[in-house]
C-alpha atoms as a PDB file:
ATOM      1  CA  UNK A   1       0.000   0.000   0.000  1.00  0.00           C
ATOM      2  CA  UNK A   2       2.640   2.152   0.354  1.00  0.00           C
ATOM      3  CA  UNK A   3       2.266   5.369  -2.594  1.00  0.00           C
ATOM      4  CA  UNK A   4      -1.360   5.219  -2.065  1.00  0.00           C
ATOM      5  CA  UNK A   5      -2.313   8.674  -1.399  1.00  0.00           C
ATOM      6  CA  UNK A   6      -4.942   9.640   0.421  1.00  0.00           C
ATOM      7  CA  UNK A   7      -7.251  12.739   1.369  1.00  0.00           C
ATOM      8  CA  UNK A   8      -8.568  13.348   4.725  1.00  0.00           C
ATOM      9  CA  UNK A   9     -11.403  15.318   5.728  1.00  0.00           C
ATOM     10  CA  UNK A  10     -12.955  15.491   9.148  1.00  0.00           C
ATOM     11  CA  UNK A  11     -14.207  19.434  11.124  1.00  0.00           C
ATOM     12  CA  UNK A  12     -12.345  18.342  14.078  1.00  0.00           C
ATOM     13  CA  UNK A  13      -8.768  19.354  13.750  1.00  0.00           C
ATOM     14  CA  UNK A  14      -7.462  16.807  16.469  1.00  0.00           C
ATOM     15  CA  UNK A  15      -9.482  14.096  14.753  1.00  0.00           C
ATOM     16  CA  UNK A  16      -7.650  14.942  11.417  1.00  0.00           C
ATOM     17  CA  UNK A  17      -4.514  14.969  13.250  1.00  0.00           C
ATOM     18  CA  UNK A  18      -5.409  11.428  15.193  1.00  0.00           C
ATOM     19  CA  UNK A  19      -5.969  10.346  11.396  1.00  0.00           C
ATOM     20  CA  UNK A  20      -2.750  10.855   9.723  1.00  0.00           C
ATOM     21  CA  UNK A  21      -1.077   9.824  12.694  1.00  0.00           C
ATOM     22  CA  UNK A  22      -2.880   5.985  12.027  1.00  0.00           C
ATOM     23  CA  UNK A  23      -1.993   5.722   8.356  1.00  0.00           C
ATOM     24  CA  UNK A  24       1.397   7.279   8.253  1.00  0.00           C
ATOM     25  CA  UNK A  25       4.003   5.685   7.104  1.00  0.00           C
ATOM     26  CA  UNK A  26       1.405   3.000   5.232  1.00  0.00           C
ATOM     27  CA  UNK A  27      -0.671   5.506   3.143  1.00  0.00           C
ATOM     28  CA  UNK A  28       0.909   9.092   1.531  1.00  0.00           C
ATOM     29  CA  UNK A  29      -1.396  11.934   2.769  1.00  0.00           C
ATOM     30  CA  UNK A  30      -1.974  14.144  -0.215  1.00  0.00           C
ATOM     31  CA  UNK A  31      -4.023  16.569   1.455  1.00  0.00           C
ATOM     32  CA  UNK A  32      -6.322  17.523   4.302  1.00  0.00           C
ATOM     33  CA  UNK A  33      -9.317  19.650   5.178  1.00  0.00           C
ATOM     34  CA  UNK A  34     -11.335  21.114   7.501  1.00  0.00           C
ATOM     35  CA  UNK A  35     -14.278  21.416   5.528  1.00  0.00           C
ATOM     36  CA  UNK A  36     -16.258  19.769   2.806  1.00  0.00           C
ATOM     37  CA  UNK A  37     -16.637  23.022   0.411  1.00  0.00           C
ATOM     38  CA  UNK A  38     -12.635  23.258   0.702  1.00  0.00           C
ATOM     39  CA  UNK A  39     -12.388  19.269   0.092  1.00  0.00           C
ATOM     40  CA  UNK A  40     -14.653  19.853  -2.992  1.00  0.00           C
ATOM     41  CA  UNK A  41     -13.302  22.918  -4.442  1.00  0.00           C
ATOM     42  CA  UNK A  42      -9.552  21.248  -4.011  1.00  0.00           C
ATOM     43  CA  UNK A  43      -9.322  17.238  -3.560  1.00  0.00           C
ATOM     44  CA  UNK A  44     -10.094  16.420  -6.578  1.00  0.00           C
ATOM     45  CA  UNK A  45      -6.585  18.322  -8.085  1.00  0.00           C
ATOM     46  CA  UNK A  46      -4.769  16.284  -5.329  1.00  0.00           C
ATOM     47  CA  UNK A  47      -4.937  13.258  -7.083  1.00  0.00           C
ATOM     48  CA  UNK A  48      -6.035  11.006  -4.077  1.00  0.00           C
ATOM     49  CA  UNK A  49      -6.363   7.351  -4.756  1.00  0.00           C
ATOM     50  CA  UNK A  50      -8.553   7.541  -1.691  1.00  0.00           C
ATOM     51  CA  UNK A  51     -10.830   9.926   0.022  1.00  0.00           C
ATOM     52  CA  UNK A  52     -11.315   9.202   3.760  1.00  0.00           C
ATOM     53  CA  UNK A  53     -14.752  11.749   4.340  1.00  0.00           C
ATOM     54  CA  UNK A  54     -16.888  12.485   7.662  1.00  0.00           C
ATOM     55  CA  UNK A  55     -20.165  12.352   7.233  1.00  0.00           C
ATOM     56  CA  UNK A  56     -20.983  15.173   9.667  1.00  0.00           C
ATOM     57  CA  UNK A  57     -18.856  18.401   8.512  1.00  0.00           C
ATOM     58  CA  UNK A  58     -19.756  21.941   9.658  1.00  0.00           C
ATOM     59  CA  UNK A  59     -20.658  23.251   6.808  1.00  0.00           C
ATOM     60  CA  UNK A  60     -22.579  20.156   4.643  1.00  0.00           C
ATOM     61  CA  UNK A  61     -23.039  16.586   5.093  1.00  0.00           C
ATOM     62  CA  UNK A  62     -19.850  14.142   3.665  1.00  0.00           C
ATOM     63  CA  UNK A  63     -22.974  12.494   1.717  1.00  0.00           C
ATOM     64  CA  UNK A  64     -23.100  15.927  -0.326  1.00  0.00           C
ATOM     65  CA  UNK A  65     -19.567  16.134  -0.632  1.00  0.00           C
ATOM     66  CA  UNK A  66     -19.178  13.100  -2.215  1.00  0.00           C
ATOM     67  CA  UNK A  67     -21.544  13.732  -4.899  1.00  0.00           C
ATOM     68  CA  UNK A  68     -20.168  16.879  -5.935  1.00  0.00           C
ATOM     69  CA  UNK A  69     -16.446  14.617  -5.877  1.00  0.00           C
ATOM     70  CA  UNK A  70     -18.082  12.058  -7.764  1.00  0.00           C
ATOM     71  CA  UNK A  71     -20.071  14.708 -10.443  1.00  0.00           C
ATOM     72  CA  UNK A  72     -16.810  16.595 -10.969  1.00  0.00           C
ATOM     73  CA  UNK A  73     -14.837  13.418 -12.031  1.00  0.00           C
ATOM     74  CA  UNK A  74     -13.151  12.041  -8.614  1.00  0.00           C
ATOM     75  CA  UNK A  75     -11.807   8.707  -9.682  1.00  0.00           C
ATOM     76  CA  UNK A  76     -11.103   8.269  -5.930  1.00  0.00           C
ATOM     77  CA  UNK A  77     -12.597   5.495  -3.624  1.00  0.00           C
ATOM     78  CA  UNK A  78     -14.463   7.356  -0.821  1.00  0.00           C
ATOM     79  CA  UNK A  79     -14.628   5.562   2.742  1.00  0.00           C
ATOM     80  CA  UNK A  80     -16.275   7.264   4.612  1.00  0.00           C
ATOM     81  CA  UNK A  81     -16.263   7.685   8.368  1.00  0.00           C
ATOM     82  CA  UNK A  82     -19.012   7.973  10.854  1.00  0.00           C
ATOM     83  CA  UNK A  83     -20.959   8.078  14.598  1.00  0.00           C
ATOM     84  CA  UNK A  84     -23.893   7.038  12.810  1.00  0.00           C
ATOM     85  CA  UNK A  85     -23.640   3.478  13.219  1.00  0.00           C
ATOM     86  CA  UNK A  86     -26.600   2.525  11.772  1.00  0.00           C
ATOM     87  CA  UNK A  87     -27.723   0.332   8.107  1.00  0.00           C
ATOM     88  CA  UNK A  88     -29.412   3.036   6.883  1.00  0.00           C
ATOM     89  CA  UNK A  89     -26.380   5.016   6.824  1.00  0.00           C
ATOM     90  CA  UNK A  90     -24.401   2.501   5.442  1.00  0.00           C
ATOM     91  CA  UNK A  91     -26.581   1.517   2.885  1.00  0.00           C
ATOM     92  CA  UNK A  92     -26.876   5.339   2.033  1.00  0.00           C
ATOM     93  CA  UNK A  93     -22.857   5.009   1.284  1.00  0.00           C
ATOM     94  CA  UNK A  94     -22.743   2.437  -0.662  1.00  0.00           C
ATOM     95  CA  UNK A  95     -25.961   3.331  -2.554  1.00  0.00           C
ATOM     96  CA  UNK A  96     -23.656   6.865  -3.051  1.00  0.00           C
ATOM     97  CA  UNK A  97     -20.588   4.790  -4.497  1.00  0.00           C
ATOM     98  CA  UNK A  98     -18.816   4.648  -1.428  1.00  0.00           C
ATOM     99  CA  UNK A  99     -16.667   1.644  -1.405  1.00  0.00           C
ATOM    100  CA  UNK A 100     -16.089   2.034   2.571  1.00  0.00           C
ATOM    101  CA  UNK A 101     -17.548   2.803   5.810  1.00  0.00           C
ATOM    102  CA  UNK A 102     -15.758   3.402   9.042  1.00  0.00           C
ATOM    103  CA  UNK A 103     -17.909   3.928  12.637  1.00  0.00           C
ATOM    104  CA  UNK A 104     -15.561   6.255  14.508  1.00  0.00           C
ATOM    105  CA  UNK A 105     -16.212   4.061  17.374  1.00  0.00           C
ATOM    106  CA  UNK A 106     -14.036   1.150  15.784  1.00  0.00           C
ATOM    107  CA  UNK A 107     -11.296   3.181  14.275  1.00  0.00           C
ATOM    108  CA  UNK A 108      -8.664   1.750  15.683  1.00  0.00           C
ATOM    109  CA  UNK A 109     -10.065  -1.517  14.837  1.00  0.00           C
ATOM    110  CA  UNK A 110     -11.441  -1.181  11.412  1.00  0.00           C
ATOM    111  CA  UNK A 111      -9.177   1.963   9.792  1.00  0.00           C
ATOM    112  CA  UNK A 112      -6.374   0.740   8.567  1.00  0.00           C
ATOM    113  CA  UNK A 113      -8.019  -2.579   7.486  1.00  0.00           C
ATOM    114  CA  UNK A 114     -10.832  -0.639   5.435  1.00  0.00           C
ATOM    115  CA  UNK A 115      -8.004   1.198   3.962  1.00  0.00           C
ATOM    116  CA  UNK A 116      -6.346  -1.735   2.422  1.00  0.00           C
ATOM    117  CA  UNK A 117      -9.709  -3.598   1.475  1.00  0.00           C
ATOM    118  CA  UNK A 118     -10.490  -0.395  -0.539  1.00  0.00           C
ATOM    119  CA  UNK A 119      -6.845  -0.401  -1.999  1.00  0.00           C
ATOM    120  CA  UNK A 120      -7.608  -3.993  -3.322  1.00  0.00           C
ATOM    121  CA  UNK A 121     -10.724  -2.975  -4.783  1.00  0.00           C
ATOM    122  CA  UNK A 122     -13.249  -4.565  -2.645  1.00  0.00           C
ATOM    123  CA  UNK A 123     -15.452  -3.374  -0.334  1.00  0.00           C
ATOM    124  CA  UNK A 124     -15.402  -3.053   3.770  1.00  0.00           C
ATOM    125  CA  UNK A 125     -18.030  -1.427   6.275  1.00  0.00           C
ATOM    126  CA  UNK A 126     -17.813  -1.623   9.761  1.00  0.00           C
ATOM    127  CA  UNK A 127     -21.579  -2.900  10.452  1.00  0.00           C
ATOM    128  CA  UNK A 128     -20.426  -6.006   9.094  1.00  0.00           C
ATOM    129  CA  UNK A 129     -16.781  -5.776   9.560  1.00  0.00           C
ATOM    130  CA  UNK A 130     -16.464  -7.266   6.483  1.00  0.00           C
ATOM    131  CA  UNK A 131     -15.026  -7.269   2.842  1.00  0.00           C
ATOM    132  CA  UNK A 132     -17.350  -7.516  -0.144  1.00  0.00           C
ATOM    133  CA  UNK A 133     -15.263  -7.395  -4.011  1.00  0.00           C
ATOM    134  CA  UNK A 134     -17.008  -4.380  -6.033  1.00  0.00           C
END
């Protein structure tokens, strides 16, 4: 996995900073923001091979942002992370495109291996803790 860059996007500056923290040196961070109308104006330029995207920003909804990703061209696979640990929500991401879906509550469990699911192509979300191929 190592080269695979990634973009992070979460409101909460120590959360973004917890984030790069788990995935250095494994995954190349390409970029990071505090917001999703920064992460759409600019992520997409980055280059990211993967987008790691709350779903509850300040200023819209990671769901929103990853439409606009996807509608401007974002070849990126979005995993997206979440306290709503619910199916609904999950189904919602996947229904989206999403090819991941992290509860915050099992980071440290389920990050890194989400990370290189996605990398592989296949799909992971943490409801299941599983893999699913694409």
């Amino acid at each position: 996995m190592p080269g695979k860059r990634l973009v992070l996007v979460d409101d909460n500056p120590a959360m973004l900073q917890t984030l790069a923290e788990m995935v250095q040196p494994s995954f190349s961070i390409a970029g990071t923001f505090s917001s999703g109308a920064s992460a759409v104006a600019e992520a997409t330029d980055l280059k990211p091979d993967i987008i790691l995207l709350d779903i509850s920003l300040g200023d819209m909804t990671g769901f929103y942002v990853a439409k606009r990703l996807i509608s401007k061209g974002c070849e990126a696979r979005i995993v997206f992370l979440s306290v709503h640990e619910n199916a609904d929500f999950v189904r919602a991401a996947f229904d989206l495109g999403a090819s991941g879906y992290v509860f915050k509550s099992r980071i440290s469990v389920d990050l890194m291996n989400a990370l290189e699911t996605v990398s592989r192509g296949a799909r992971f979300d943490s409801l299941t803790s599983g893999v699913s191929k694409q």
